[in-house]
Protein backbone atom coordinates (compact mmCIF):
# COMPACT_ATOMS: atom_id res chain seq x y z
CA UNK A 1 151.39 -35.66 89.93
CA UNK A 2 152.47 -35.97 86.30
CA UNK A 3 154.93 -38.40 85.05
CA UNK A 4 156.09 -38.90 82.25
CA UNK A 5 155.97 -41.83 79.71
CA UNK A 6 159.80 -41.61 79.56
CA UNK A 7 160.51 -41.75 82.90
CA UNK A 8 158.80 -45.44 83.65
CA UNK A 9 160.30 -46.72 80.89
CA UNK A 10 163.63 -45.76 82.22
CA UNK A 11 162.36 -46.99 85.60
CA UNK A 12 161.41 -50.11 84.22
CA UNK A 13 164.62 -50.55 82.03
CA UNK A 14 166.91 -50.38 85.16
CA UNK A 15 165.24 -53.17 87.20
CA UNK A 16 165.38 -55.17 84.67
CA UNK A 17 169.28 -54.34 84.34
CA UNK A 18 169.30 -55.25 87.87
CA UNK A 19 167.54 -58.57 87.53
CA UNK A 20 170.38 -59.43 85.60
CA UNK A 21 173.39 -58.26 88.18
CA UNK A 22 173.99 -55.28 87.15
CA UNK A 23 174.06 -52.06 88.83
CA UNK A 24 171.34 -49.74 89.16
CA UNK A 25 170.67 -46.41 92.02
CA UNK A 26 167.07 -45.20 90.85
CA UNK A 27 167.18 -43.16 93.82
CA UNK A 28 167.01 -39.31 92.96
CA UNK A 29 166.93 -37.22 96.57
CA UNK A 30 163.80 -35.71 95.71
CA UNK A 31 160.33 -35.20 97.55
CA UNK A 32 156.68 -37.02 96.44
CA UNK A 33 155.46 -40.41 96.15
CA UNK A 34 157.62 -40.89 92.68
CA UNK A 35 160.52 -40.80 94.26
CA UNK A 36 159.13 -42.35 97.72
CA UNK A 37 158.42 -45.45 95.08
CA UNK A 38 162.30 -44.79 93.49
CA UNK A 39 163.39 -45.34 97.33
CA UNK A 40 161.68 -48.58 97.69
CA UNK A 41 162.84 -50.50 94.75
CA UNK A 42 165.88 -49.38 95.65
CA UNK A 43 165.90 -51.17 98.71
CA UNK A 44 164.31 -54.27 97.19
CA UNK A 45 166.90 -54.18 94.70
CA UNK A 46 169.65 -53.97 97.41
CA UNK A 47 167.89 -56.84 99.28
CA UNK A 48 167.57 -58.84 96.76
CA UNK A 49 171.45 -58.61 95.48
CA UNK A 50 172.34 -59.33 99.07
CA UNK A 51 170.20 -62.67 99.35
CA UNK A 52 171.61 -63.63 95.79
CA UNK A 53 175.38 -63.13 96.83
CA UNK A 54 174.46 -65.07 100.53
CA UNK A 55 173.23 -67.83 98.53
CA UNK A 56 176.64 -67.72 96.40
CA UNK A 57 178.68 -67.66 99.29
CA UNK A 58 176.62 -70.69 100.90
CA UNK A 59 176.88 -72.96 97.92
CA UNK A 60 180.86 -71.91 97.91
CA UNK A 61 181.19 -72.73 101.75
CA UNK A 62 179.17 -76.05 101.13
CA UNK A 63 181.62 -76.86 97.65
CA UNK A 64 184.63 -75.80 100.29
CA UNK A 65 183.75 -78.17 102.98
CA UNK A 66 182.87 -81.24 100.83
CA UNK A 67 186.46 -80.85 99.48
CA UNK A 68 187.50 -80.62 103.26
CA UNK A 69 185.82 -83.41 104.10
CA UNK A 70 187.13 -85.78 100.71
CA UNK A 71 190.71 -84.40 101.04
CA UNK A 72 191.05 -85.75 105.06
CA UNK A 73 189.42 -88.81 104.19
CA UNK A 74 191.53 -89.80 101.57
CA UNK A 75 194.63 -90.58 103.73
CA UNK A 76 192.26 -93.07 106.09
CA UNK A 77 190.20 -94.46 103.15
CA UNK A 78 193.45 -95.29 101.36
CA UNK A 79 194.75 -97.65 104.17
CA UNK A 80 191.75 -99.21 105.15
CA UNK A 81 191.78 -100.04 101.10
CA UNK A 82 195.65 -101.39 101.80
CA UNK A 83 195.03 -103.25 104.88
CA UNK A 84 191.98 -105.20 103.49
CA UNK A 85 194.10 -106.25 100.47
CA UNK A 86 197.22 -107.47 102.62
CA UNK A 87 194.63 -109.10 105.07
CA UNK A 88 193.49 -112.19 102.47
CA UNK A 89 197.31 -113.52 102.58
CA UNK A 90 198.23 -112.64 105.84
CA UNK A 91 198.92 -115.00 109.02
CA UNK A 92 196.54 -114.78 111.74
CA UNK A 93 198.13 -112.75 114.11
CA UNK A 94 199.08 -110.09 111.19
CA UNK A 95 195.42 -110.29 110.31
CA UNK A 96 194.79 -109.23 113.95
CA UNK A 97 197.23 -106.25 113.80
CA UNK A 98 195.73 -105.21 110.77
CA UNK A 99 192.29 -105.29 112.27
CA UNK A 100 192.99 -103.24 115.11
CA UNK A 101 194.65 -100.64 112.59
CA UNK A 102 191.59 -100.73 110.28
CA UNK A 103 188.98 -99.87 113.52
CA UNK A 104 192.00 -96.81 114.72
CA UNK A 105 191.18 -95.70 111.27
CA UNK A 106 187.13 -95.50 111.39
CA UNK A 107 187.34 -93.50 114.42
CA UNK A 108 189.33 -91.34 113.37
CA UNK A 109 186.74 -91.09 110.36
CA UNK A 110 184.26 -90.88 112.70
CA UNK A 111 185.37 -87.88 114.66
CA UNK A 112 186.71 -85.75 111.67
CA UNK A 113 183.23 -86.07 109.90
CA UNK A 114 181.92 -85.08 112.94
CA UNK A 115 184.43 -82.17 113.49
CA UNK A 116 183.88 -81.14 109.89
CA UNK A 117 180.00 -81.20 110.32
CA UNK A 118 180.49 -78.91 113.73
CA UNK A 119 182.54 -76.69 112.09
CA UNK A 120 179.85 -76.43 109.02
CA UNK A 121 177.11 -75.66 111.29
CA UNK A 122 178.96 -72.74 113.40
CA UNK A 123 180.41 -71.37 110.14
CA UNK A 124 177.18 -71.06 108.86
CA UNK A 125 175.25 -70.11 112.09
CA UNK A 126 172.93 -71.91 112.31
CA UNK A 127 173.73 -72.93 115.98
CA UNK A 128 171.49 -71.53 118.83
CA UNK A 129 173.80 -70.87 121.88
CA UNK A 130 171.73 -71.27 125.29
CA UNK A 131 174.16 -69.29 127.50
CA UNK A 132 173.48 -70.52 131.15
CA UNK A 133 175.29 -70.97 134.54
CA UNK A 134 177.55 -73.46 134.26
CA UNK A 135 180.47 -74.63 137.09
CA UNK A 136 183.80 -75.37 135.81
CA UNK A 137 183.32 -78.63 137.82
CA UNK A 138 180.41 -79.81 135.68
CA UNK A 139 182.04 -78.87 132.22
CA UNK A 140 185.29 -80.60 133.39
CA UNK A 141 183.28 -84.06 134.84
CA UNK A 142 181.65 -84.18 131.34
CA UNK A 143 184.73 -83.68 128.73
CA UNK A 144 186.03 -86.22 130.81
CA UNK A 145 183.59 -88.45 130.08
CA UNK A 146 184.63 -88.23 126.67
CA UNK A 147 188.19 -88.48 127.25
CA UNK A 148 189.09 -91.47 129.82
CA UNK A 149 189.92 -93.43 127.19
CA UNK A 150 192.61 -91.36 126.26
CA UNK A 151 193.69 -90.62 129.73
CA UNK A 152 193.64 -94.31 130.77
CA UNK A 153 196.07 -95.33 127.28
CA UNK A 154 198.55 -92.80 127.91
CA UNK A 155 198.11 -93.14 131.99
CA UNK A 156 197.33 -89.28 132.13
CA UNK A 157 195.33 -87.28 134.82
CA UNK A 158 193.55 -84.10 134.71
CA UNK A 159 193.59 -81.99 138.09
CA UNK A 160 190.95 -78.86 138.72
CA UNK A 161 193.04 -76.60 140.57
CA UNK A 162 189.84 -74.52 142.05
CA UNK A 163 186.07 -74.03 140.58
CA UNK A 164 184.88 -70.99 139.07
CA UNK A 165 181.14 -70.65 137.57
CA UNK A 166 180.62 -69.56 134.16
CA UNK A 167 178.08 -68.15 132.27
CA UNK A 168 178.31 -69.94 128.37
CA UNK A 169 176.11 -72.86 126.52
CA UNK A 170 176.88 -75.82 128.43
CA UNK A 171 177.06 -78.33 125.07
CA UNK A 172 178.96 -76.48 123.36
CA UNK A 173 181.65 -75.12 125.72
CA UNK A 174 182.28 -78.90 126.92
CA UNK A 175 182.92 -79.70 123.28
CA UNK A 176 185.39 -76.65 122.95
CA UNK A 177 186.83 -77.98 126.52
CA UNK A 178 187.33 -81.66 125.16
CA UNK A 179 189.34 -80.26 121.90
CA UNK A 180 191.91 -78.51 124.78
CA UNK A 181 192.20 -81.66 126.46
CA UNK A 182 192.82 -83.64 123.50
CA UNK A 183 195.37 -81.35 122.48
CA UNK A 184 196.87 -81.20 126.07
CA UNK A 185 196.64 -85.06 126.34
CA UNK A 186 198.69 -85.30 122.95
CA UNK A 187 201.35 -82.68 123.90
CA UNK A 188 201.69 -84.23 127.76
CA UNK A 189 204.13 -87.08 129.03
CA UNK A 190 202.97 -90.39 129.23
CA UNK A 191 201.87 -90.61 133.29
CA UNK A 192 201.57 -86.60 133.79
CA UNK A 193 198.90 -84.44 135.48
CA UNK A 194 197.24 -81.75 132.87
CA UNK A 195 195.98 -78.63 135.06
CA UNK A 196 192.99 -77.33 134.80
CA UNK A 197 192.38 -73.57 136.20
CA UNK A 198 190.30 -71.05 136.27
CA UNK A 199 188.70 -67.55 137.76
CA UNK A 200 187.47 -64.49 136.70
CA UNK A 201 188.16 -60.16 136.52
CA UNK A 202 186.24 -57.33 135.87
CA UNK A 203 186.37 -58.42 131.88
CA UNK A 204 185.93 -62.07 131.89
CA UNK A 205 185.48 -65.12 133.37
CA UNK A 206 188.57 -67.79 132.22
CA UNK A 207 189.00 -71.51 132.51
CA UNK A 208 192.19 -72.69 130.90
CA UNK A 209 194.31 -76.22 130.66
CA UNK A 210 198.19 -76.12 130.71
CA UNK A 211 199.71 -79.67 129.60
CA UNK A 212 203.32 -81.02 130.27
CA UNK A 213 205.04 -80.30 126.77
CA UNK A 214 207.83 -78.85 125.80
CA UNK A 215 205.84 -74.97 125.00
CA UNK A 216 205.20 -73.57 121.76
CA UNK A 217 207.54 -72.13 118.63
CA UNK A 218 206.32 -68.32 117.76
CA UNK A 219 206.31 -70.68 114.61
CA UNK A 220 203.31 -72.59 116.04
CA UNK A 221 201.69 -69.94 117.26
CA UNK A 222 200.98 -68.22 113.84
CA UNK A 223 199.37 -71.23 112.43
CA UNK A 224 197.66 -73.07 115.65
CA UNK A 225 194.33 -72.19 114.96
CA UNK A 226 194.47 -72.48 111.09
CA UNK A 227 192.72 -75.69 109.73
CA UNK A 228 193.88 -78.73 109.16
CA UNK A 229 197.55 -77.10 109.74
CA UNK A 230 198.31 -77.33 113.17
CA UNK A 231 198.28 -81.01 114.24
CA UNK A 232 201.78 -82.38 114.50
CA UNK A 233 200.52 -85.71 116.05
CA UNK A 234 200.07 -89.21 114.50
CA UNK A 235 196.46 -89.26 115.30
CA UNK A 236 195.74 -85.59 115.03
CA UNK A 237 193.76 -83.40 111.90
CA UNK A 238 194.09 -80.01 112.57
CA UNK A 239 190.71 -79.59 113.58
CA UNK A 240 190.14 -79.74 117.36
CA UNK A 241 191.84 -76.07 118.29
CA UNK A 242 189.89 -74.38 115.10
CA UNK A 243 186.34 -76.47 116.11
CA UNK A 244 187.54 -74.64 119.82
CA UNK A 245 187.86 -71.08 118.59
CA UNK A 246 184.70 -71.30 116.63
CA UNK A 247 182.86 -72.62 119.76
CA UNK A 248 184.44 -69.73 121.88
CA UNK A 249 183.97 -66.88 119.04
CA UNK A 250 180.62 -68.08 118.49
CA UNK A 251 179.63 -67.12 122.03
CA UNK A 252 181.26 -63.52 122.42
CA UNK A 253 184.30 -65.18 123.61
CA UNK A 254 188.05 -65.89 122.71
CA UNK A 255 191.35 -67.98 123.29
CA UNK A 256 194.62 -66.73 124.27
CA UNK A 257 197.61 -68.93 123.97
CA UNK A 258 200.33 -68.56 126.78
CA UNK A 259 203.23 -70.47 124.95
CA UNK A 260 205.39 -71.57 127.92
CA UNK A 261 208.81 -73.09 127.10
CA UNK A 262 211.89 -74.25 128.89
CA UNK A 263 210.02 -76.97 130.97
CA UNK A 264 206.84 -74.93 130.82
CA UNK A 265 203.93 -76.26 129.05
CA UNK A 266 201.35 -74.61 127.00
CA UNK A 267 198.33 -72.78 128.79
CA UNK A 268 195.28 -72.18 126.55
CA UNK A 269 192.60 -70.09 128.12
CA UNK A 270 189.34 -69.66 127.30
CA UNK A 271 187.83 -66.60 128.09
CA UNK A 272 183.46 -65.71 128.37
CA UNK A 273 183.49 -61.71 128.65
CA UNK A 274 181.01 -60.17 130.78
């Protein structure tokens, strides 16, 4: 088979155009190798453009989520800097108040560096989900775990209405759980009982936890699971129901938000399809 000086030269002209972003199709619907060869660069080409604009889009995900992670810290950073100043002139039991603030404020450093760093990781997945068989029983005992704290300051309890077995990643869902909890703990009555529930149908299986608020706004609704926009609370970021959704998406699965209202609570649900 003959070809022709002009031809490589063309050849040769376009991937070069394409090594520097540019378009180029050198593909030409034709039969014999020269065109089998067209093909192939072609798909190198594509592959190549496609691993260049991955790595753009990772570098702008990492650039996003460093200015996540310096924007949120700024508020906590900026009273720890405060406190420490008004501690060297203050009494003793003012510079006791001041240290209890100061530790409130490196947990809650603590956990939304560790959110952010979750969130990272599933955004970019590079988490491997084990799915396995899991009782609702065992993912409840160990967001608990996590959680009595919380429970014990506001004098809250958590009741598991019936058990249900589920079929997710057992480290991951419990984290998801603990983010509902959190949320139901914050929304909840000081000395209330958040429900736990669960079950299954021919779709999915479901375990969901229904605090003892006041319900949600359609208002809320629309912006619940956007980041860093849906926490109302003193001590909350905006984090926990987005880290949840993540989690949930992540493994084939979803959320649904019953609102409640008019001496309802809120129900969130968390559903693993079959």
């Amino acid at each position: 088979m003959l070809i022709r000086k002009k031809e490589v030269t063309e050849l040769s002209g376009g991937i070069r155009r394409a090594i520097d972003g540019q378009t180029f199709d050198p593909r030409d619907n034709k039969e014999g190798v020269w065109s089998i060869l067209k093909n192939d660069i072609y798909t190198l080409i594509h592959l190549e453009k496609e691993q260049r604009n991955a790595a753009v889009e990772e570098k702008e995900n990492l650039a996003e989520y460093l200015s996540d992670i310096s924007h949120q810290l700024k508020t906590p950073i900026t009273s720890l800097l405060l406190m420490t100043e008004l501690m060297e002139k203050a009494p003793d039991d003012k510079q006791k108040e001041f240290l209890l603030c100061m530790k409130k404020e490196v947990r809650h450093m603590e956990w939304l560096v560790t959110a952010l760093l979750k969130m990272a990781k599933l955004d970019s997945s590079v988490v491997d989900f084990h799915a396995e068989k899991v009782s609702s029983r065992e993912l409840l005992d160990a967001a608990l775990a996590s959680m009595e704290i919380m429970l014990d300051i506001r004098n809250q309890t958590v009741a598991l209405k019936k058990e249900q077995l589920l079929f997710c990643d057992r480290k991951w869902t419990t984290e998801a759980l603990i983010n509902l909890l959190k949320n139901a703990s914050e929304c909840s009555k000081e000395g209330s009982e958040i429900t736990v529930d669960c079950g299954e149908n021919p779709i999915y299986r479901w375990i969901s936890v229904t605090d003892t608020g006041e319900g949600l706004k359609k208002e809320q609704l629309s912006r619940l699971f956007r980041r860093y926009e849906s926490s109302q609370k003193q001590n909350g970021h905006g984090i926990g129901l987005p880290l949840a959704l993540s989690i949930m998406r992540a493994q084939n699965g979803e959320i649904e938000v019953l609102p409640g209202g008019k001496g309802v609570g809120a129900t969130f649900i968390m559903k693993f399809y079959k």
